[in-house]
Protein backbone atom coordinates (compact mmCIF):
# COMPACT_ATOMS: atom_id res chain seq x y z
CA UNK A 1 -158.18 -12.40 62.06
CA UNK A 2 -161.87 -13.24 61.23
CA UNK A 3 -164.01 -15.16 63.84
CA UNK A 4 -165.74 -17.61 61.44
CA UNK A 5 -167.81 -18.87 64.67
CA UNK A 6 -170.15 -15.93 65.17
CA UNK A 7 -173.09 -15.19 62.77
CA UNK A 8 -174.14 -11.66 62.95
CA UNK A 9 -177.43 -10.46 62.32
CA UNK A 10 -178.90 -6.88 62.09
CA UNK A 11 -182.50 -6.21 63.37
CA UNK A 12 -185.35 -9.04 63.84
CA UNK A 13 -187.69 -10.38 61.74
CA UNK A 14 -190.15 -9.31 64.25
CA UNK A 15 -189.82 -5.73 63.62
CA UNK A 16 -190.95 -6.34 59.86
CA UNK A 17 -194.31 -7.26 61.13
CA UNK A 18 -195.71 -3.64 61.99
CA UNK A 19 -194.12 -2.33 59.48
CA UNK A 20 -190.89 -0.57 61.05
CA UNK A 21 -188.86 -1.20 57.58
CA UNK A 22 -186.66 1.92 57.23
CA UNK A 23 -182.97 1.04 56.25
CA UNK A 24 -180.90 1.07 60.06
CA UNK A 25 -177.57 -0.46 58.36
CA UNK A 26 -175.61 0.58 55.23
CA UNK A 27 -174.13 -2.48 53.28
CA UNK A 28 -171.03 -1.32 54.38
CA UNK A 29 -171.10 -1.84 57.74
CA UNK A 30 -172.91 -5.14 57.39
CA UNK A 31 -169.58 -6.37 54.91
CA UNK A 32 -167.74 -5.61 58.38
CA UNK A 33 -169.16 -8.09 59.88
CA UNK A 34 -169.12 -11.06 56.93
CA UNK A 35 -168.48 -11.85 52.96
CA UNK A 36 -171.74 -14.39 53.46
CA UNK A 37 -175.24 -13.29 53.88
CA UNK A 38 -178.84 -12.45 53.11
CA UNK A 39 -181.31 -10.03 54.32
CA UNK A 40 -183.86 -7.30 52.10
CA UNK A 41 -183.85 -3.00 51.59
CA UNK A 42 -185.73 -0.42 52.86
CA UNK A 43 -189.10 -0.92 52.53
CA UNK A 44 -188.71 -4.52 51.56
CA UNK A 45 -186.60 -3.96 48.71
CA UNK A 46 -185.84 -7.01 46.80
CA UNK A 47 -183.97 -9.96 47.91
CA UNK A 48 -180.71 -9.80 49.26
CA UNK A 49 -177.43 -12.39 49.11
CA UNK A 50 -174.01 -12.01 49.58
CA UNK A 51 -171.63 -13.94 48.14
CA UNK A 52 -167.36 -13.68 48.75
CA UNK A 53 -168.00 -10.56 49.56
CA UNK A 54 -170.10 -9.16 46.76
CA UNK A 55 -173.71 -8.26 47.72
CA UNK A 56 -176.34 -9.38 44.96
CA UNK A 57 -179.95 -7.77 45.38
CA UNK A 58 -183.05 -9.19 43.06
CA UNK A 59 -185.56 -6.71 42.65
CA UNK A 60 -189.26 -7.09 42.46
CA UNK A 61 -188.84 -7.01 38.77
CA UNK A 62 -186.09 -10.19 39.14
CA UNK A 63 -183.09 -8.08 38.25
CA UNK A 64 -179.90 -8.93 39.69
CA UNK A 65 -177.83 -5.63 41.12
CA UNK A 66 -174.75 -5.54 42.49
CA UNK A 67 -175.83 -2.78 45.97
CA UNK A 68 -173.53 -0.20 46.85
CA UNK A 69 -171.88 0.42 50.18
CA UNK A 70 -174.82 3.05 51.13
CA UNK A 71 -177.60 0.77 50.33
CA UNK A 72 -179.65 0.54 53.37
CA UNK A 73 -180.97 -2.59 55.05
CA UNK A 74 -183.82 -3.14 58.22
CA UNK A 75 -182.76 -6.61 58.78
CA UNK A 76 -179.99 -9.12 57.67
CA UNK A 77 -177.54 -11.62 58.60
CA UNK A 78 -173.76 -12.08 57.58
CA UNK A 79 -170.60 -14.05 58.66
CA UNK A 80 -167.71 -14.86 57.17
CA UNK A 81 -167.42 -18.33 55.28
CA UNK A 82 -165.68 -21.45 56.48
CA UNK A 83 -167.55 -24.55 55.09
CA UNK A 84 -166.53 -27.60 55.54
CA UNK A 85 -168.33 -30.10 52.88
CA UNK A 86 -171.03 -31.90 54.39
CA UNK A 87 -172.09 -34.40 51.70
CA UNK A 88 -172.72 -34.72 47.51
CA UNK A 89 -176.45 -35.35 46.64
CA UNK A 90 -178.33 -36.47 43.37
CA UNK A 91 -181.61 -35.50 42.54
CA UNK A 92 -182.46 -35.57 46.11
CA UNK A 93 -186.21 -33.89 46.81
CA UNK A 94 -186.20 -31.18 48.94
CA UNK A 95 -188.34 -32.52 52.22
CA UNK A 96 -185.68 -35.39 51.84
CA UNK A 97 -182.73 -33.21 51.67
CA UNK A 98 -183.77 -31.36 55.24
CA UNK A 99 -184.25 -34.33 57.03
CA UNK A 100 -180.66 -35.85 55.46
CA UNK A 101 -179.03 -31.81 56.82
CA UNK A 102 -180.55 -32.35 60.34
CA UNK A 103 -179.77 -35.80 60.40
CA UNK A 104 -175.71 -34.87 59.37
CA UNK A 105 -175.03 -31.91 61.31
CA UNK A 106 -177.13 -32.77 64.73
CA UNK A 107 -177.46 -29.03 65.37
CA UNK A 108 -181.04 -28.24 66.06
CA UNK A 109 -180.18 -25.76 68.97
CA UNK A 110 -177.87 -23.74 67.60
CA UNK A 111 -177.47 -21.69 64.43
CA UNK A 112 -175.48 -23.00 61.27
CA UNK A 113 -175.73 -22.09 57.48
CA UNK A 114 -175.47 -24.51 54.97
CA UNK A 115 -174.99 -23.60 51.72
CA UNK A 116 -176.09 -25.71 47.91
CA UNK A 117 -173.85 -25.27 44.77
CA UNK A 118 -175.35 -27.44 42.04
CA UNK A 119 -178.20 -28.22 39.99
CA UNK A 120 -181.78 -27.19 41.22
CA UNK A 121 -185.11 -28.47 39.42
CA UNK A 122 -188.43 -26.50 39.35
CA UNK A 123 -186.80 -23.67 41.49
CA UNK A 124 -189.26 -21.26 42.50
CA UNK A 125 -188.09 -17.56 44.02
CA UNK A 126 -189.55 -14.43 45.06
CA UNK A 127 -188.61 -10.73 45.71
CA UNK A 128 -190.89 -8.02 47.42
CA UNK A 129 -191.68 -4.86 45.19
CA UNK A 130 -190.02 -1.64 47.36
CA UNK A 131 -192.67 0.34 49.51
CA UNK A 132 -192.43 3.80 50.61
CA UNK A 133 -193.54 5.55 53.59
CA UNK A 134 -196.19 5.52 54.92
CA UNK A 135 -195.07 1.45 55.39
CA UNK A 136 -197.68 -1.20 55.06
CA UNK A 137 -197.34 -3.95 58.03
CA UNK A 138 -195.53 -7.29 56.65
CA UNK A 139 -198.32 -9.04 55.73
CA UNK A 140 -199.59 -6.22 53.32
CA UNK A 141 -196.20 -5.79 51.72
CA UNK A 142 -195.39 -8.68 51.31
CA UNK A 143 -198.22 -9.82 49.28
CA UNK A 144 -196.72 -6.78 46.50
CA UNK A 145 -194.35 -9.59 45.93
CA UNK A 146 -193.33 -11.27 42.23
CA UNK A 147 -192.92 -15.11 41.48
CA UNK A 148 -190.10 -15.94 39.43
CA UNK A 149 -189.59 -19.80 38.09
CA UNK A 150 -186.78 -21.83 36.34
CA UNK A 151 -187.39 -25.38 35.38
CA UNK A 152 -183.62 -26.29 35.76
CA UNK A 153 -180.77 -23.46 36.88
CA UNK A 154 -177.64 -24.16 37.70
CA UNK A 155 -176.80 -21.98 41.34
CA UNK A 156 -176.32 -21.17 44.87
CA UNK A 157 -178.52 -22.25 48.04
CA UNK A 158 -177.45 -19.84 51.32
CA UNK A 159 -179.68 -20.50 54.08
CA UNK A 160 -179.40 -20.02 57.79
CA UNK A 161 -181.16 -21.97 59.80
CA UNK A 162 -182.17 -20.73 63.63
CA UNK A 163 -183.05 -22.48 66.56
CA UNK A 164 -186.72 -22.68 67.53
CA UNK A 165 -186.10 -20.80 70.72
CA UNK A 166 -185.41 -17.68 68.47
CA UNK A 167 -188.40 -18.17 66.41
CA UNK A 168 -189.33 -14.52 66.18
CA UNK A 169 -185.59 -12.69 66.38
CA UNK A 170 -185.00 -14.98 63.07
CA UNK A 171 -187.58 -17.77 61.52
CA UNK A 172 -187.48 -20.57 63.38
CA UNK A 173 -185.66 -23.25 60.77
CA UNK A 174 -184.44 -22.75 57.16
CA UNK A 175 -184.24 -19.09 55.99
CA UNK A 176 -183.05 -19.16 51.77
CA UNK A 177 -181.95 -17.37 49.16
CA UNK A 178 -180.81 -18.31 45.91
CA UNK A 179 -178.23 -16.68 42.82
CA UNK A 180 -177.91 -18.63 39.63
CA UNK A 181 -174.13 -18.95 38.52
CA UNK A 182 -175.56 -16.75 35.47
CA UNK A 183 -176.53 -14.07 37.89
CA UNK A 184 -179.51 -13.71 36.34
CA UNK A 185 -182.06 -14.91 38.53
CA UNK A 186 -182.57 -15.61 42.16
CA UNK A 187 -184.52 -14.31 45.36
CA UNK A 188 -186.24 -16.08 48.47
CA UNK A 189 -186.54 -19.57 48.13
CA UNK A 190 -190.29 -20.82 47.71
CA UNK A 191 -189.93 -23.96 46.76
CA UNK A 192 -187.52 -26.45 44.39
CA UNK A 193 -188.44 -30.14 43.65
CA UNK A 194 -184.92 -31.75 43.70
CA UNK A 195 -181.12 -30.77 44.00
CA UNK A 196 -177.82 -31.93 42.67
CA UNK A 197 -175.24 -31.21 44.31
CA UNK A 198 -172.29 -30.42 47.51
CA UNK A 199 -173.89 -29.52 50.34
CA UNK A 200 -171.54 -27.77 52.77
CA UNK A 201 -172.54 -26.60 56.27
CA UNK A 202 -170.60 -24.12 58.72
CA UNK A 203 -171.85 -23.76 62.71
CA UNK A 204 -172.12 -20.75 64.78
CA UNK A 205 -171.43 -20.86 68.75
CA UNK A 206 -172.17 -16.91 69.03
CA UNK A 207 -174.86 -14.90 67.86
CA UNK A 208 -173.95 -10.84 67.80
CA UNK A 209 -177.36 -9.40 67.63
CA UNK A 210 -177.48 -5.68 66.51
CA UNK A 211 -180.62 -3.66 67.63
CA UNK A 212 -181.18 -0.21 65.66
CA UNK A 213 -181.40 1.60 68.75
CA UNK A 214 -180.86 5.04 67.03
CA UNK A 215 -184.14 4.04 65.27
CA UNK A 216 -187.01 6.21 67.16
CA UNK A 217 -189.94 4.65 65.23
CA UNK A 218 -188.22 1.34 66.57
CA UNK A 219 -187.19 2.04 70.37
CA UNK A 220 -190.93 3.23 70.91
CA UNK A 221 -193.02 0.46 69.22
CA UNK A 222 -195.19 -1.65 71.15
CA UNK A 223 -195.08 -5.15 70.21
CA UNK A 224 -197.04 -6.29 72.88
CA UNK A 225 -200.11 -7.37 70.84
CA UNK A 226 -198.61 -8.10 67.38
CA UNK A 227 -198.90 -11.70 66.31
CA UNK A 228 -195.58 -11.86 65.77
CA UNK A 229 -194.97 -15.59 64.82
CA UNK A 230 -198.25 -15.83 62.44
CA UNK A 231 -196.97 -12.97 60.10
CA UNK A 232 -193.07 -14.00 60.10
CA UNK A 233 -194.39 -17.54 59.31
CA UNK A 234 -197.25 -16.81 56.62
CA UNK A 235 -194.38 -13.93 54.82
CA UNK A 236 -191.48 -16.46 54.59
CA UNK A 237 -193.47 -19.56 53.44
């Protein structure tokens, strides 16, 4: 029997900043774990979300690929869906939509997802081009990244939101992603103007953190005097 209560999440944004990006999961471990998620390749590569159970990656081109079970991933999150609907919106802007999601679920110090089928306006996404070794730090890579724009697409919202007391192990707040139902277009959410649409939310008591310990590059890295918060913040806005 799945536990539908505990979001699991590979790695920590934090060890994107310096650069430590080499793939520490294969897909099909992280499918273990959920049939729900998001999270990037080695080296950056592309966008990542998973949805029932198939794993959709948008390139820095903006192609949509289904991953195989080897693909290899420094960081993402997965659980396995059980959404209850949370309410029906129309043509509700986006700053209003966040306050009406805190305001509904009351969760601010704990982790949830929430998840958007419907009708987005002005939806803007991006994907990070794949880098190679010798890795660039976050900031540096993710500046190789490409804009893609629809001015009305019909699709799927996932986003996790974390705590502020994890700010750093996740983003502090909303993390997105987006798939049209056309599978044709998607990535990390930038921006959208207005959604309509169910919005359906599912909360998390445990969080099962996974560290790549077998990761040298990783176990010996000094954090100490990376600004940690500034890059996650500046790469995910």
């Amino acid at each position: 029997m799945t536990n539908t209560n505990v979001l699991y999440q590979h790695g920590t944004l934090a060890l994107l900043v310096p650069g430590l990006l080499d793939g520490t999961l294969p897909m099909k471990e992280l499918l273990a774990h959920g049939d729900t998620g998001i999270g990037t390749g080695e080296g950056l590569d592309g966008e990542l979300i998973i949805l029932d159970g198939v794993p959709y990656q948008v390139d820095g081109k903006g192609n949509v690929n289904i991953v195989k079970d080897s693909f290899m991933l420094p960081f993402a999150n997965s659980h396995f869906a059980s959404y209850q609907e949370l309410v029906d919106v129309n043509d509700i802007k986006r700053d209003n939509l966040q306050k009406l999601i805190d305001e509904k679920t009351a969760s601010a110090n704990t982790f949830y997802s929430v998840i958007i089928k419907g009708t987005f306006k002005n939806m803007k996404t991006r994907a990070v081009q794949k880098s190679t070794k010798p890795y660039d730090t976050l900031a540096i890579t993710a500046e190789k990244q490409s804009i893609f724009d629809r001015e009305t697409v019909d699709g799927t919202l996932l986003s996790y939101y974390s705590p502020q007391i994890f700010d750093g192990a996740a983003v502090g707040g909303f993390h997105s992603h987006f798939m049209s139902d056309s599978h044709d277009f998607g990535g990390h959410i930038l921006e959208f103007t207005s959604v309509s649409g169910t919005v359906s939310f599912q909360q998390f008591d445990s969080l099962e953190q996974h560290l790549p310990t077998h990761s040298e590059s990783y176990m010996k890295h000094d954090f100490s005097n990376e600004d940690i918060l500034g890059a996650i913040h500046d790469a995910e806005s």
